[in-house]
PDB file of N, CA and C in Angstrom:
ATOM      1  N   UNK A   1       0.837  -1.183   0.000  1.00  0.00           N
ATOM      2  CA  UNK A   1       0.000   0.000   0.000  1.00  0.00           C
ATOM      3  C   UNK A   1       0.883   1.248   0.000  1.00  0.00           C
ATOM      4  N   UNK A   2       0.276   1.976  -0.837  1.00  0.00           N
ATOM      5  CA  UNK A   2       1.369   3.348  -0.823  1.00  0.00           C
ATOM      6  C   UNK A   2       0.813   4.222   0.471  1.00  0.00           C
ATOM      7  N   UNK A   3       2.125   4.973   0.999  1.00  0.00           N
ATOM      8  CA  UNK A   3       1.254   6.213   2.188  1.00  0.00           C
ATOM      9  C   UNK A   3       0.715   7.532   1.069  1.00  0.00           C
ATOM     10  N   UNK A   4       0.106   7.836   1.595  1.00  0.00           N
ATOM     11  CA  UNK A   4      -0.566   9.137   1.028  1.00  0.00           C
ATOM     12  C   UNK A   4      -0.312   9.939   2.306  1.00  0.00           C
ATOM     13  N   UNK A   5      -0.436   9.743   3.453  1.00  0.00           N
ATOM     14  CA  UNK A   5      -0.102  10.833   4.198  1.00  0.00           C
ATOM     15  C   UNK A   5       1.108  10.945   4.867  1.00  0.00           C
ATOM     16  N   UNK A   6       1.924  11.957   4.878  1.00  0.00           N
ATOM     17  CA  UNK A   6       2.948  11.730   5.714  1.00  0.00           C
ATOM     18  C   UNK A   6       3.439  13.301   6.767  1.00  0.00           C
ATOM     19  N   UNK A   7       4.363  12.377   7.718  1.00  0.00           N
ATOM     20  CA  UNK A   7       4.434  12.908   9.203  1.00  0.00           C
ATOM     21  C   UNK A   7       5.336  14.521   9.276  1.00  0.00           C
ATOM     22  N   UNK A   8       5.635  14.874   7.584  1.00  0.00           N
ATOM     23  CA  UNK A   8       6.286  16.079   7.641  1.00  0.00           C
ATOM     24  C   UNK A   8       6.920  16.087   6.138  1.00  0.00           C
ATOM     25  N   UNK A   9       7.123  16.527   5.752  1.00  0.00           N
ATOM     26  CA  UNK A   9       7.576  16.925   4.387  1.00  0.00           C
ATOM     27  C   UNK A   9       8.668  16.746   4.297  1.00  0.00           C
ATOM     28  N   UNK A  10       9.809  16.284   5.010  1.00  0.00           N
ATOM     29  CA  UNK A  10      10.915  15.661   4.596  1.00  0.00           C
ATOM     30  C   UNK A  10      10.652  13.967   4.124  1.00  0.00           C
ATOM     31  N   UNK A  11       9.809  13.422   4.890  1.00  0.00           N
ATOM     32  CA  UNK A  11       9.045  12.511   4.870  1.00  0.00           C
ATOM     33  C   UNK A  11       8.019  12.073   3.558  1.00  0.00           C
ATOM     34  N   UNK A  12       7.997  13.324   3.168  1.00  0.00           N
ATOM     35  CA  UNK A  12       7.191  12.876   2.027  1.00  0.00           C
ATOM     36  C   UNK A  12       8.356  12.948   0.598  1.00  0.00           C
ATOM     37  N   UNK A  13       9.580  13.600   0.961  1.00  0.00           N
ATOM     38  CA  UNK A  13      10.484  13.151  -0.101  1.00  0.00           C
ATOM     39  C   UNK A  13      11.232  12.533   0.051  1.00  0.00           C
ATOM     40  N   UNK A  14      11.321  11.697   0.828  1.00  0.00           N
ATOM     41  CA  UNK A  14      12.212  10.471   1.657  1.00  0.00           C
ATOM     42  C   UNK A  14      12.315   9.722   0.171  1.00  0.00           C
ATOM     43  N   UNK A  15      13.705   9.869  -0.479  1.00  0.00           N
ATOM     44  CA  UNK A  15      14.122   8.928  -1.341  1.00  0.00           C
ATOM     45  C   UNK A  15      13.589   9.271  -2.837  1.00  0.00           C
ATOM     46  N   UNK A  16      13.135  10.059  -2.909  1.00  0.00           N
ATOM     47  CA  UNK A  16      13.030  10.636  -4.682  1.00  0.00           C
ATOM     48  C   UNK A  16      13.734  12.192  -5.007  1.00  0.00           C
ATOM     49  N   UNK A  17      14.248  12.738  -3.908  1.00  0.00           N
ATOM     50  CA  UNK A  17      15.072  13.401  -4.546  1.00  0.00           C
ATOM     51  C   UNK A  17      16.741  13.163  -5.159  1.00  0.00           C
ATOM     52  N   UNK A  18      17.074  13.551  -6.246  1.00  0.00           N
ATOM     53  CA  UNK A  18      18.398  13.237  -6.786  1.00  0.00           C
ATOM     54  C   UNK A  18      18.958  14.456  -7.440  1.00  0.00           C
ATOM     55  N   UNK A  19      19.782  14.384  -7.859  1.00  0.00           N
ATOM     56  CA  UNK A  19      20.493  15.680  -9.100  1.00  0.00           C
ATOM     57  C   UNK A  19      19.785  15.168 -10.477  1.00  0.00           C
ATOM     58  N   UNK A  20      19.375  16.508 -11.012  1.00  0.00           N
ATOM     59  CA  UNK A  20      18.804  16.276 -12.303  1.00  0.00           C
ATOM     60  C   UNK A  20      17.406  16.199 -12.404  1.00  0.00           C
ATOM     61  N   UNK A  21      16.625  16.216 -11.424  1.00  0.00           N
ATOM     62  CA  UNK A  21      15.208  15.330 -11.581  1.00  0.00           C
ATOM     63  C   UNK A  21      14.502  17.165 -12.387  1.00  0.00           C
ATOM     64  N   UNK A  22      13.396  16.266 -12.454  1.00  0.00           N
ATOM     65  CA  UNK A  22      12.064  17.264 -12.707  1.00  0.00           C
ATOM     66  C   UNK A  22      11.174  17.107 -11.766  1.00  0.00           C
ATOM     67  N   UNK A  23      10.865  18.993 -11.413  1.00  0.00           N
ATOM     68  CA  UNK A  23      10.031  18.928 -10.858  1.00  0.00           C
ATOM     69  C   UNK A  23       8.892  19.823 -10.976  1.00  0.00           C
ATOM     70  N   UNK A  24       7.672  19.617 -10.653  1.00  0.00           N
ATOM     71  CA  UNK A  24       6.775  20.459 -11.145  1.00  0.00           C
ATOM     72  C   UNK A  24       5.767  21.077  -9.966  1.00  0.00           C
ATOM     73  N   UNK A  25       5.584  22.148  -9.903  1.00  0.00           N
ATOM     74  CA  UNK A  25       5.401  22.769  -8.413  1.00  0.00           C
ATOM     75  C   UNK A  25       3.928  23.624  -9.071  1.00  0.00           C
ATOM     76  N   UNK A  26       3.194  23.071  -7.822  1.00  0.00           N
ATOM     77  CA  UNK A  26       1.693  23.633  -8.208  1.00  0.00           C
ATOM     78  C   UNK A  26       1.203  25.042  -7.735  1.00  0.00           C
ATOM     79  N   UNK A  27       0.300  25.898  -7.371  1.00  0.00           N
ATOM     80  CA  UNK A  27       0.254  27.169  -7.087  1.00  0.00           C
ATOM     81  C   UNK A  27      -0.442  27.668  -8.114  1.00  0.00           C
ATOM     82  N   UNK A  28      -0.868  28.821  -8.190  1.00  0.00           N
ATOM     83  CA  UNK A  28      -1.391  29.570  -8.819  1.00  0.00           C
ATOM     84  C   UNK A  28      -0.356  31.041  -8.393  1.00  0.00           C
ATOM     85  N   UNK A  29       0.116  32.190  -8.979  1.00  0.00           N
ATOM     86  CA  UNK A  29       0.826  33.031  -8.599  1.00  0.00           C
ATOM     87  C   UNK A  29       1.395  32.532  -7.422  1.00  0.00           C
ATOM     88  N   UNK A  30       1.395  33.607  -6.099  1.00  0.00           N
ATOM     89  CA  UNK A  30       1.569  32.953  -5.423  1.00  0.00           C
ATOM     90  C   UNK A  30       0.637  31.923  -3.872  1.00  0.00           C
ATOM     91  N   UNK A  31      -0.397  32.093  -5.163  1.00  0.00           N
ATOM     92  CA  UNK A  31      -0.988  30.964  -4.134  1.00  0.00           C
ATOM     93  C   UNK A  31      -0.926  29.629  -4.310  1.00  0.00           C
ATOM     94  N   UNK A  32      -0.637  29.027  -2.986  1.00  0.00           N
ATOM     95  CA  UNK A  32      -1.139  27.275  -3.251  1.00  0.00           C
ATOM     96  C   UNK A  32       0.551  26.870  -3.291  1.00  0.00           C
ATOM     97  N   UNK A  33       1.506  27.710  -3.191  1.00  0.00           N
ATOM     98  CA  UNK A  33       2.904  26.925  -3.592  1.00  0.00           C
ATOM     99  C   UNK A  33       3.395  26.252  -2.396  1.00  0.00           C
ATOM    100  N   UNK A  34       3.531  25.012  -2.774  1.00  0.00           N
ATOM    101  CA  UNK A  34       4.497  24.133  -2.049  1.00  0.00           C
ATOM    102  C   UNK A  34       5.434  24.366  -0.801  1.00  0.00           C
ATOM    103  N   UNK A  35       5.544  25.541  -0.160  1.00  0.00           N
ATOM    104  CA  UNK A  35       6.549  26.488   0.835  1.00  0.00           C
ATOM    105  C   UNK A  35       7.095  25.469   1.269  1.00  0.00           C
ATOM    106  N   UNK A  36       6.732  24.417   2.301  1.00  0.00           N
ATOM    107  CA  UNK A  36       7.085  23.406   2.575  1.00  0.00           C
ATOM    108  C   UNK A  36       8.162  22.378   2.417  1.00  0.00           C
ATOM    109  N   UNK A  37       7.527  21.969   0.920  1.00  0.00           N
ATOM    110  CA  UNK A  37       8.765  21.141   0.264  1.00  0.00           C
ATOM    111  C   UNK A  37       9.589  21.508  -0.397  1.00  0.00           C
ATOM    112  N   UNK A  38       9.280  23.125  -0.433  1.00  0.00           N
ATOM    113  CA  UNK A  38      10.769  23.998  -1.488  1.00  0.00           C
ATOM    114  C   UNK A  38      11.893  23.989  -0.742  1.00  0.00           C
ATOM    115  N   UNK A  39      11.496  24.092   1.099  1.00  0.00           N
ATOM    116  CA  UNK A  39      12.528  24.557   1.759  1.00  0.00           C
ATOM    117  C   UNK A  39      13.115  22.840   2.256  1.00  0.00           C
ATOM    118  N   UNK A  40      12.431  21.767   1.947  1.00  0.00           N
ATOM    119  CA  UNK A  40      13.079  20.865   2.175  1.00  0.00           C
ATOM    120  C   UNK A  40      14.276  20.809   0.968  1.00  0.00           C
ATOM    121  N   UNK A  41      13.530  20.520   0.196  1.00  0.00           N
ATOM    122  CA  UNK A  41      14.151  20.572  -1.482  1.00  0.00           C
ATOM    123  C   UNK A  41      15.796  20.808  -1.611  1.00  0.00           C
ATOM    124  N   UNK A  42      15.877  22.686  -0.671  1.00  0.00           N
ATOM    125  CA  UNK A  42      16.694  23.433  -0.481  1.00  0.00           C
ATOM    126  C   UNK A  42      17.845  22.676   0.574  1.00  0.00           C
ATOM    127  N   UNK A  43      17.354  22.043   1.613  1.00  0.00           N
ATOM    128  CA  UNK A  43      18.044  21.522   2.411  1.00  0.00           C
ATOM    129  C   UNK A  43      18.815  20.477   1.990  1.00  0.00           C
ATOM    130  N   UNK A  44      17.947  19.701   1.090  1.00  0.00           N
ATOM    131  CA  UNK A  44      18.462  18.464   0.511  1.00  0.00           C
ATOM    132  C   UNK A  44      19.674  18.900  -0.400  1.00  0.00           C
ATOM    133  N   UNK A  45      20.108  20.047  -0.944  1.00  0.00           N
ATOM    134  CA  UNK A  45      21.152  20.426  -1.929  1.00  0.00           C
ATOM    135  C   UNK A  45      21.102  19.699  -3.263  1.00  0.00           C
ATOM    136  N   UNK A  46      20.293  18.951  -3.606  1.00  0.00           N
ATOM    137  CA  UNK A  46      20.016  18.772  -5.138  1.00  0.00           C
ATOM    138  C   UNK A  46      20.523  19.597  -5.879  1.00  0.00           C
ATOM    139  N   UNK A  47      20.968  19.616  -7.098  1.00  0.00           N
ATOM    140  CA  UNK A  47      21.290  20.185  -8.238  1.00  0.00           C
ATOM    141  C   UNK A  47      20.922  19.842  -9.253  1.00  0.00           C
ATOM    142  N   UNK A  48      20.885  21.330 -10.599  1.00  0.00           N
ATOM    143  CA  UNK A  48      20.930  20.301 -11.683  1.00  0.00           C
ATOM    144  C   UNK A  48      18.946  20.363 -12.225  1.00  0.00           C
ATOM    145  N   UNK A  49      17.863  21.102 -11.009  1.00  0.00           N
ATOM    146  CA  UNK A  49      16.639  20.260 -11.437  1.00  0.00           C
ATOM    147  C   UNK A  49      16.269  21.656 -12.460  1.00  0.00           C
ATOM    148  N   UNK A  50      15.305  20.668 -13.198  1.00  0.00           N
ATOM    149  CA  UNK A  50      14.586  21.241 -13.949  1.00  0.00           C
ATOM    150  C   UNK A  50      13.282  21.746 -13.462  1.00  0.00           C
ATOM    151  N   UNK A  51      11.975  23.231 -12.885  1.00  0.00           N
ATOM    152  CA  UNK A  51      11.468  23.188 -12.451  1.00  0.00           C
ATOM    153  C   UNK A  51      10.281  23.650 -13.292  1.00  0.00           C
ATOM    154  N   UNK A  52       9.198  23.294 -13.322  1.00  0.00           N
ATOM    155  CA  UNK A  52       7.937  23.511 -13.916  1.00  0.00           C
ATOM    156  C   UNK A  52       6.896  23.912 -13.623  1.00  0.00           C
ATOM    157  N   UNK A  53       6.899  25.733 -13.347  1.00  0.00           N
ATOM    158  CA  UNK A  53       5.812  25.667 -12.696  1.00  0.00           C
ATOM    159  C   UNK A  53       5.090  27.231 -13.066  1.00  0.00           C
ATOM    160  N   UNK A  54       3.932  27.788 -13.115  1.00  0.00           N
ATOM    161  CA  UNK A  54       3.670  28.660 -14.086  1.00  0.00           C
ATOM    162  C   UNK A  54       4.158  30.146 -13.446  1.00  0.00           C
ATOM    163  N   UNK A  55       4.559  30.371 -12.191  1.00  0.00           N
ATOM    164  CA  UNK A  55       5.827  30.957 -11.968  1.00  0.00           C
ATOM    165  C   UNK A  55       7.009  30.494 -10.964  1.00  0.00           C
ATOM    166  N   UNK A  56       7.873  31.671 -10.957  1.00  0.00           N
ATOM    167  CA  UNK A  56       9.046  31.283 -10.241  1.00  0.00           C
ATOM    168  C   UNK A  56       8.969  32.327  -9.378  1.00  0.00           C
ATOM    169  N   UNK A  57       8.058  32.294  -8.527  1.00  0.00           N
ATOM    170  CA  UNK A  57       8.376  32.856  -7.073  1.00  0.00           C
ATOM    171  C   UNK A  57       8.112  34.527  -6.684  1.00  0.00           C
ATOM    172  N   UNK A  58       8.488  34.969  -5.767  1.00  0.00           N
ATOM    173  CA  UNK A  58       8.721  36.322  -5.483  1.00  0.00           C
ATOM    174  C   UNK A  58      10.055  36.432  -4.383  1.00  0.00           C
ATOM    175  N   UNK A  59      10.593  37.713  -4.275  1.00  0.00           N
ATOM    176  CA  UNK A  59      11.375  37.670  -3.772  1.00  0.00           C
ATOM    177  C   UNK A  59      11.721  37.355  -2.347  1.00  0.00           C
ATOM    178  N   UNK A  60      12.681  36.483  -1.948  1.00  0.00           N
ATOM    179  CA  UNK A  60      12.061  35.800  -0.575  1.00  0.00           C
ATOM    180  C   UNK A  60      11.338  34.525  -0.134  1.00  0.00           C
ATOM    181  N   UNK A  61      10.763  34.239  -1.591  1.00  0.00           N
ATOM    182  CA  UNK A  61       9.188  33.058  -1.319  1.00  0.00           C
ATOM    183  C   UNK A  61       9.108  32.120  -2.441  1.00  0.00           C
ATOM    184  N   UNK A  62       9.049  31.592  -2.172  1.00  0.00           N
ATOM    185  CA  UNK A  62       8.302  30.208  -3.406  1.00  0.00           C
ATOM    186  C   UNK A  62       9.727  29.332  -3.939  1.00  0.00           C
ATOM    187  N   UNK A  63       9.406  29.415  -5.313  1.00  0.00           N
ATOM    188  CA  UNK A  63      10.630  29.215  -6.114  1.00  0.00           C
ATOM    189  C   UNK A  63      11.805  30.197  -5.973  1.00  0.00           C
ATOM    190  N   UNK A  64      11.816  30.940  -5.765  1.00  0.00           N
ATOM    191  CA  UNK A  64      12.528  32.040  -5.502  1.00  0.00           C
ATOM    192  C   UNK A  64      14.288  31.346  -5.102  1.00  0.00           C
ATOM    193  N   UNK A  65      12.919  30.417  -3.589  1.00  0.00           N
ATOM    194  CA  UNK A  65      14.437  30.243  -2.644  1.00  0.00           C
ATOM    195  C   UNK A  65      15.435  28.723  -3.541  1.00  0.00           C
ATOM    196  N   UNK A  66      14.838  28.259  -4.649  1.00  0.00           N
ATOM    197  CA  UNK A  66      15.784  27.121  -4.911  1.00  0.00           C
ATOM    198  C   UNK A  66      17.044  27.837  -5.958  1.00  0.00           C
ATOM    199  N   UNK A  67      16.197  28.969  -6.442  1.00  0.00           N
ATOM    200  CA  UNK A  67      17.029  29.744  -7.965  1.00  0.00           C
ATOM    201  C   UNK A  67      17.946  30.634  -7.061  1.00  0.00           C
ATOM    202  N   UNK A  68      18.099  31.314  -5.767  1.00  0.00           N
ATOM    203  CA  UNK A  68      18.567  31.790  -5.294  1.00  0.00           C
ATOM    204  C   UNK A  68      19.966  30.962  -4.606  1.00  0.00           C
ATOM    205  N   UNK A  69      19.406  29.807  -4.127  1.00  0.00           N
ATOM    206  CA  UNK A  69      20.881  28.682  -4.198  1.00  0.00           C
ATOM    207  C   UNK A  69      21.252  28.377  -5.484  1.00  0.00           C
ATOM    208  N   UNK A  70      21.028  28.297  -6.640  1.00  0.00           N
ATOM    209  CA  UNK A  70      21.343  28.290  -7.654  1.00  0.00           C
ATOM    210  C   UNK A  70      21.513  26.338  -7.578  1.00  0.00           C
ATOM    211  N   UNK A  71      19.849  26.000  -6.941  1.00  0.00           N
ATOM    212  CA  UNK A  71      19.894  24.420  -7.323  1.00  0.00           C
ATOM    213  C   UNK A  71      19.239  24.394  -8.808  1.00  0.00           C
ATOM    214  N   UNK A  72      18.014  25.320  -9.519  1.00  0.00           N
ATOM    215  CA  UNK A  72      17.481  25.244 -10.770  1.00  0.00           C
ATOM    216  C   UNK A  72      18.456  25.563 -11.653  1.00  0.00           C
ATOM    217  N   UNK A  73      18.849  24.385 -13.071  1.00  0.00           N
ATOM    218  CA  UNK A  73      19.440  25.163 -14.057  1.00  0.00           C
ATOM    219  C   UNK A  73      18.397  25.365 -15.022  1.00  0.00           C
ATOM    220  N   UNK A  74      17.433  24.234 -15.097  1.00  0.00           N
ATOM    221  CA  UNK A  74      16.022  25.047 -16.078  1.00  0.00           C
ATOM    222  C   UNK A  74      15.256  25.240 -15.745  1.00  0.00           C
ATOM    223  N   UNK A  75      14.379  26.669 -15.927  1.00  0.00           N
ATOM    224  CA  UNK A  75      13.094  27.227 -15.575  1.00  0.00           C
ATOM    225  C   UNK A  75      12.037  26.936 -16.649  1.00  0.00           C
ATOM    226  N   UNK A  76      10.837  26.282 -16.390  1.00  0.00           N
ATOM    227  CA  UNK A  76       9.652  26.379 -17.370  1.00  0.00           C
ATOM    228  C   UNK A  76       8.705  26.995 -17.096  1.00  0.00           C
ATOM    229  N   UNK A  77       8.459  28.155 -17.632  1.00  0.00           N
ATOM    230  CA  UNK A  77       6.690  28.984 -16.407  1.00  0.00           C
ATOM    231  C   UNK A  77       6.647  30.026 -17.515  1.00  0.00           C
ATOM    232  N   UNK A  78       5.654  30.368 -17.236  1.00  0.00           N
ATOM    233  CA  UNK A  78       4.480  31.068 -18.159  1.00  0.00           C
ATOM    234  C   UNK A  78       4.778  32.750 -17.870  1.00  0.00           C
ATOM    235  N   UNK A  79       5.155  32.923 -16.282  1.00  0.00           N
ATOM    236  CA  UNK A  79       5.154  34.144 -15.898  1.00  0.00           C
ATOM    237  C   UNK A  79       6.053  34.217 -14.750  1.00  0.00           C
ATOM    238  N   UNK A  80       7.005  35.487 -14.936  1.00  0.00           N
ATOM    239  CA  UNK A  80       7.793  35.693 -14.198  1.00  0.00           C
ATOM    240  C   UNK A  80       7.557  36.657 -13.068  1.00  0.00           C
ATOM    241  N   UNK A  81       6.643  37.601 -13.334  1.00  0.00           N
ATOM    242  CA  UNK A  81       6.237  38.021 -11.725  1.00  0.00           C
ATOM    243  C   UNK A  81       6.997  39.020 -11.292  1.00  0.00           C
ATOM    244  N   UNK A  82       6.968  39.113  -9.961  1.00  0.00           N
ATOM    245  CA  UNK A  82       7.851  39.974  -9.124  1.00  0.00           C
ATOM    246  C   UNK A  82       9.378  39.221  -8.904  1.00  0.00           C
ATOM    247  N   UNK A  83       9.702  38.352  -9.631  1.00  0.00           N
ATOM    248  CA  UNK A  83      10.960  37.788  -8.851  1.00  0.00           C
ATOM    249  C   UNK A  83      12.185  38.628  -9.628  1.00  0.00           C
ATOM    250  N   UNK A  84      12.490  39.032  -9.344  1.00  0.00           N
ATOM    251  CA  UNK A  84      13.926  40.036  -9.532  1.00  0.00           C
ATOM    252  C   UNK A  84      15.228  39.183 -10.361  1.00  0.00           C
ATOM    253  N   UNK A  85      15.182  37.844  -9.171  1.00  0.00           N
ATOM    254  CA  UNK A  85      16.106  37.644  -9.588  1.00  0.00           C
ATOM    255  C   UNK A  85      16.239  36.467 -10.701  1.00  0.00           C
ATOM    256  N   UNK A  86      15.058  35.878 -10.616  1.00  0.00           N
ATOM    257  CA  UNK A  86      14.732  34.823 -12.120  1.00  0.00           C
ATOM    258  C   UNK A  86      15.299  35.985 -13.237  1.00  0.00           C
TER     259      UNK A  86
END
């Protein structure tokens, strides 16, 4: 049986993060984004990902914080927003 729920968000990427992956991050501007698992994401030091999502953040928030470690080398999104530094 797969879990569907889990005890914290490191937990829920327990073992699928790697260098290189794709990932695709849901939200609407900035609502609905992932905060959570970006800042795990971040912890984990991945490199290399490709991210997909119809923006990249604001300054401070969202996507923001993975392009700011400079873990994204490709961006896919529709709209860039307030983020300065995308």
């Amino acid at each position: 049986m797969v879990q569907k729920i889990y005890a914290n968000p490191a937990a829920a990427l327990d073992g699928l993060l790697r260098d290189g992956i794709s990932i695709m991050s849901g939200g609407f501007g900035l609502s609905g984004n992932p905060e959570s698992l970006i800042s795990e994401i971040r912890k984990a030091g991945v490199r290399d990902l490709t991210v997909i999502s119809n923006n990249a953040g604001a300054d401070g928030f969202g996507l923001w914080m993975l392009l700011e470690s400079r873990q994204i080398k490709k961006m896919i999104s529709s709209y860039v927003g307030e983020n300065k530094l995308f």
